[in-house]
Each structure stands twice: as C-alpha cells, then as structure tokens.
N, C-alpha and C. Protein backbone atom coordinates (compact mmCIF):
# COMPACT_ATOMS: atom_id res chain seq x y z
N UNK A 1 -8.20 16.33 13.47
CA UNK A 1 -6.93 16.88 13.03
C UNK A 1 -7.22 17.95 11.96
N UNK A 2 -6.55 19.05 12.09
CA UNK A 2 -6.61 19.94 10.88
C UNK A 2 -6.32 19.85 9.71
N UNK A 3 -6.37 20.44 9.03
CA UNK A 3 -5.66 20.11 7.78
C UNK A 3 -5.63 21.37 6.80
N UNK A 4 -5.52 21.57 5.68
CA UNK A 4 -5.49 22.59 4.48
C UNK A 4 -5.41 21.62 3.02
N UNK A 5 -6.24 20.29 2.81
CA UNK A 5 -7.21 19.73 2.29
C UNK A 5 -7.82 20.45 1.03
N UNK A 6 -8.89 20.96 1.62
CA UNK A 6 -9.96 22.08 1.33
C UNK A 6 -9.03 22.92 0.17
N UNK A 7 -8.28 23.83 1.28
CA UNK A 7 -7.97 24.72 0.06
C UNK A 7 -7.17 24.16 -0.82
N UNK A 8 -6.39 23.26 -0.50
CA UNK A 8 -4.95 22.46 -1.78
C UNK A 8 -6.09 22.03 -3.03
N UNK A 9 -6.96 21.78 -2.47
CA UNK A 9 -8.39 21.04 -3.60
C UNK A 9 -9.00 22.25 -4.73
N UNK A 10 -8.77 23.20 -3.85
CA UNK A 10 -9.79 24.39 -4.32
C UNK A 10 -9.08 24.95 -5.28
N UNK A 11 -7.66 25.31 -4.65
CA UNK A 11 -6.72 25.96 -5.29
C UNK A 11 -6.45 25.64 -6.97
N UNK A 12 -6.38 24.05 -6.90
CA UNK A 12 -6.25 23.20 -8.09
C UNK A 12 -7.51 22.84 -9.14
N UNK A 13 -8.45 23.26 -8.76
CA UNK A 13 -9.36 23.20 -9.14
C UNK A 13 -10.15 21.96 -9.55
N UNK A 14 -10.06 21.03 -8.24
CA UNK A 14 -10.02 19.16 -8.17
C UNK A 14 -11.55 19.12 -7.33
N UNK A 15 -12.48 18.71 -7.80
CA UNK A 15 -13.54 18.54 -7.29
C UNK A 15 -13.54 17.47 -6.29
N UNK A 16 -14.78 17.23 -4.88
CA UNK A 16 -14.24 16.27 -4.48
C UNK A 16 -14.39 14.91 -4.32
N UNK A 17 -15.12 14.77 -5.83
CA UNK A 17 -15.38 13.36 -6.58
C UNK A 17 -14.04 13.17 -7.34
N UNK A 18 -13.52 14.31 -7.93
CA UNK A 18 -12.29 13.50 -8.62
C UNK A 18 -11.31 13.61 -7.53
N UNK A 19 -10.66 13.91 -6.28
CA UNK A 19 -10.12 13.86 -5.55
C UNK A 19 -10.46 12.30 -5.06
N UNK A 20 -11.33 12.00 -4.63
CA UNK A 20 -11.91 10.80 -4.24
C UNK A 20 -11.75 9.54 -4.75
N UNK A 21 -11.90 9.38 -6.29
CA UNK A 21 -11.14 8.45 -7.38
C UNK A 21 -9.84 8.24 -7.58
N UNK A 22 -9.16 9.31 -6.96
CA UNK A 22 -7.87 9.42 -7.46
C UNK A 22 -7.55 9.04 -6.28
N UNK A 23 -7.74 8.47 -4.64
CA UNK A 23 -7.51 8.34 -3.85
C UNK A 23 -7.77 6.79 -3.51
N UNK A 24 -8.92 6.60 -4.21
CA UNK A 24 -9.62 5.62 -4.24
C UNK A 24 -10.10 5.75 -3.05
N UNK A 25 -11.40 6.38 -2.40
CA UNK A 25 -12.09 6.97 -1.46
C UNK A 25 -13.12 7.10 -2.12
N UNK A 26 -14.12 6.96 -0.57
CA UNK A 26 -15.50 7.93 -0.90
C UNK A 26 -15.10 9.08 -1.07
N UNK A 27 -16.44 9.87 -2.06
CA UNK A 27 -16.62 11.58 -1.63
C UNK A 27 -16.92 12.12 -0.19
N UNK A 28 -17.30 11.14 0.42
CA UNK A 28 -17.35 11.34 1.69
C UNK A 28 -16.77 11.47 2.84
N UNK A 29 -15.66 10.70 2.44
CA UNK A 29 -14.52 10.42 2.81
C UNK A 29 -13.57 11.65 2.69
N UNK A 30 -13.84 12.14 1.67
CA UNK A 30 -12.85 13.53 1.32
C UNK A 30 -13.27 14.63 2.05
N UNK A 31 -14.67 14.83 2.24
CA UNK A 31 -15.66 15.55 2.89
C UNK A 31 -15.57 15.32 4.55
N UNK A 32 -15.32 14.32 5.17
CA UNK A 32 -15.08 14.33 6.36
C UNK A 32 -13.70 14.71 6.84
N UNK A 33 -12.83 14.57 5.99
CA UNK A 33 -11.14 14.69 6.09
C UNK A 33 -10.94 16.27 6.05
N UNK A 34 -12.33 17.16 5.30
CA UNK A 34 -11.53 18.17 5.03
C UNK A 34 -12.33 19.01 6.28
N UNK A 35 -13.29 18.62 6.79
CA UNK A 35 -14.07 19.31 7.96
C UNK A 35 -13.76 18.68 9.29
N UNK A 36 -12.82 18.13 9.25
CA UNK A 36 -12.36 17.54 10.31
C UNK A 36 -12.74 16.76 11.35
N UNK A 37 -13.89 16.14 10.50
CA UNK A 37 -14.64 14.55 11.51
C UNK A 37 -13.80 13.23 11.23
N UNK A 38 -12.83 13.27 10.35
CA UNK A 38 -12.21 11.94 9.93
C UNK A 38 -10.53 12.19 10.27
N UNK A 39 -9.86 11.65 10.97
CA UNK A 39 -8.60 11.44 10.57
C UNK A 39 -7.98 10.48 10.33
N UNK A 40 -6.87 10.85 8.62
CA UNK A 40 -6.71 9.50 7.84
C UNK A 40 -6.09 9.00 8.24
N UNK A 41 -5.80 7.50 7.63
CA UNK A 41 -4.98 6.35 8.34
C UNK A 41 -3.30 6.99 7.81
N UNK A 42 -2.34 6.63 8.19
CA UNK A 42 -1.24 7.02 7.87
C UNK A 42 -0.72 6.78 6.42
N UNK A 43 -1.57 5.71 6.14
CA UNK A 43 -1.56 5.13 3.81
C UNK A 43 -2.09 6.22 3.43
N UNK A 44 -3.55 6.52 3.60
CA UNK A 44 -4.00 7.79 3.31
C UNK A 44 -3.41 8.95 3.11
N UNK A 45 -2.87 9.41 3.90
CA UNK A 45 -2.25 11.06 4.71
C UNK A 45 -0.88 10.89 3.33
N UNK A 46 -0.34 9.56 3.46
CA UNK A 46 0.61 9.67 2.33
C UNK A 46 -0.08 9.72 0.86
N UNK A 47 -0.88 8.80 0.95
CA UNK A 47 -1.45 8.90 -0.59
C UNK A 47 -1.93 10.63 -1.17
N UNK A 48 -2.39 11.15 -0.04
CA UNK A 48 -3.16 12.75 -0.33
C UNK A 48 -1.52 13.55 -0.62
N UNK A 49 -0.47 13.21 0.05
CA UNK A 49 0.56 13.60 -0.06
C UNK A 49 1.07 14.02 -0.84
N UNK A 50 1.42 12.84 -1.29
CA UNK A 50 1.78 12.44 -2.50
C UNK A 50 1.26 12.94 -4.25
N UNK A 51 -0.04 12.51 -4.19
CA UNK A 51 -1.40 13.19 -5.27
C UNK A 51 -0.97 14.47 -4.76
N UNK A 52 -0.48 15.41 -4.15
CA UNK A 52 0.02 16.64 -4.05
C UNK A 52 0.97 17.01 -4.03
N UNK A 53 2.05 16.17 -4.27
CA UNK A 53 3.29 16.53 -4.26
C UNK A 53 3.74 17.35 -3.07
N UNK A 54 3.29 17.08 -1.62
CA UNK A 54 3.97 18.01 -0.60
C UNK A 54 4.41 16.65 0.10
N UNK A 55 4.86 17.41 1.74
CA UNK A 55 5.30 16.09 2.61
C UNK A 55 3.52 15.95 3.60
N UNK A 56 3.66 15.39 4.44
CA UNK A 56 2.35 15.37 5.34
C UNK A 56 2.02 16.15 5.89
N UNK A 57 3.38 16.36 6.67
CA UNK A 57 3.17 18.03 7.59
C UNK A 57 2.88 19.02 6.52
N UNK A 58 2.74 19.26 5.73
CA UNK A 58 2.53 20.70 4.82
C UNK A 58 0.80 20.46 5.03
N UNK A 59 0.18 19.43 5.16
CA UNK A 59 -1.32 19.15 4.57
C UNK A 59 -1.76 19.18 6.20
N UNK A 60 -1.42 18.16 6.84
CA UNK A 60 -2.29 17.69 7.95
C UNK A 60 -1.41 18.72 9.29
N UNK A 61 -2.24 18.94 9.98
CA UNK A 61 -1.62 20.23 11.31
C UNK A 61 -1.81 19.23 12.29
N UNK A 62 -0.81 18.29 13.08
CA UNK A 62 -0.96 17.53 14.54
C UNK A 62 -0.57 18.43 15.55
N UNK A 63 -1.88 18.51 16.40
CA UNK A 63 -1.79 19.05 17.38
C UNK A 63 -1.34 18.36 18.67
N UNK A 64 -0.57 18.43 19.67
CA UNK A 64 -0.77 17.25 20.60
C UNK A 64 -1.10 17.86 21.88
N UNK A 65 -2.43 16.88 22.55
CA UNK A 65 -2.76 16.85 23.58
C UNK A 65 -2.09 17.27 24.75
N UNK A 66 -2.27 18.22 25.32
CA UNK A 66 -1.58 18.90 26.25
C UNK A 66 -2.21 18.90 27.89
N UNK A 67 -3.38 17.49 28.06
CA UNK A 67 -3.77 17.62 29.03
C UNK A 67 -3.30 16.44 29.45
C-alpha cells in the first residue's frame, strides 16, 4: 500500500526512531511502512493518524485490485 509516511515524517522533522516510540513500533517497522513492504493493521493506520492529526485516507493511498 502506498502511503506519504516518509514525507509527513520529513516534513516535521520526526526521525524514524522517534516516530517509532511514539507509535510504540520498531524502527523497522516505520521503515517497512514507509517503503511499502508492510501494510499496517487498521490500530496502526489510526494510531499514525492520529500522531498526525489527519484522517487515514490523507496518509495511506488504497488501491483496489482490478484483476
């Protein structure tokens, strides 16, 4: 799943160890979410949400399967 992660992080100037604490996540975890090998559980997607003050759809891009 896509997302804009990355830049909401960058923008704010939130490293992604303190992103990670504040999520209560690995750094790795933040790191797979933002390169798009991980997609979060639906607690997650709200928690990143939220720690950002947007809705979900502003962060995460669902694409749907069209085959």
């Amino acid at each position: 799943m896509k997302n804009h992660l990355e830049k909401l992080r960058k923008a704010q100037g939130i490293k992604q160890e303190e992103l990670a604490t504040a999520l209560q996540v690995s750094r790795q975890t933040i790191g797979s979410l933002e390169n798009g090998r991980y997609n979060p559980s639906i607690q997650l997607a709200f928690k990143i949400a939220r720690y950002f003050g947007m809705h979900i759809e502003d962060i995460f891009i669902y694409e749907e399967d069209t085959n």
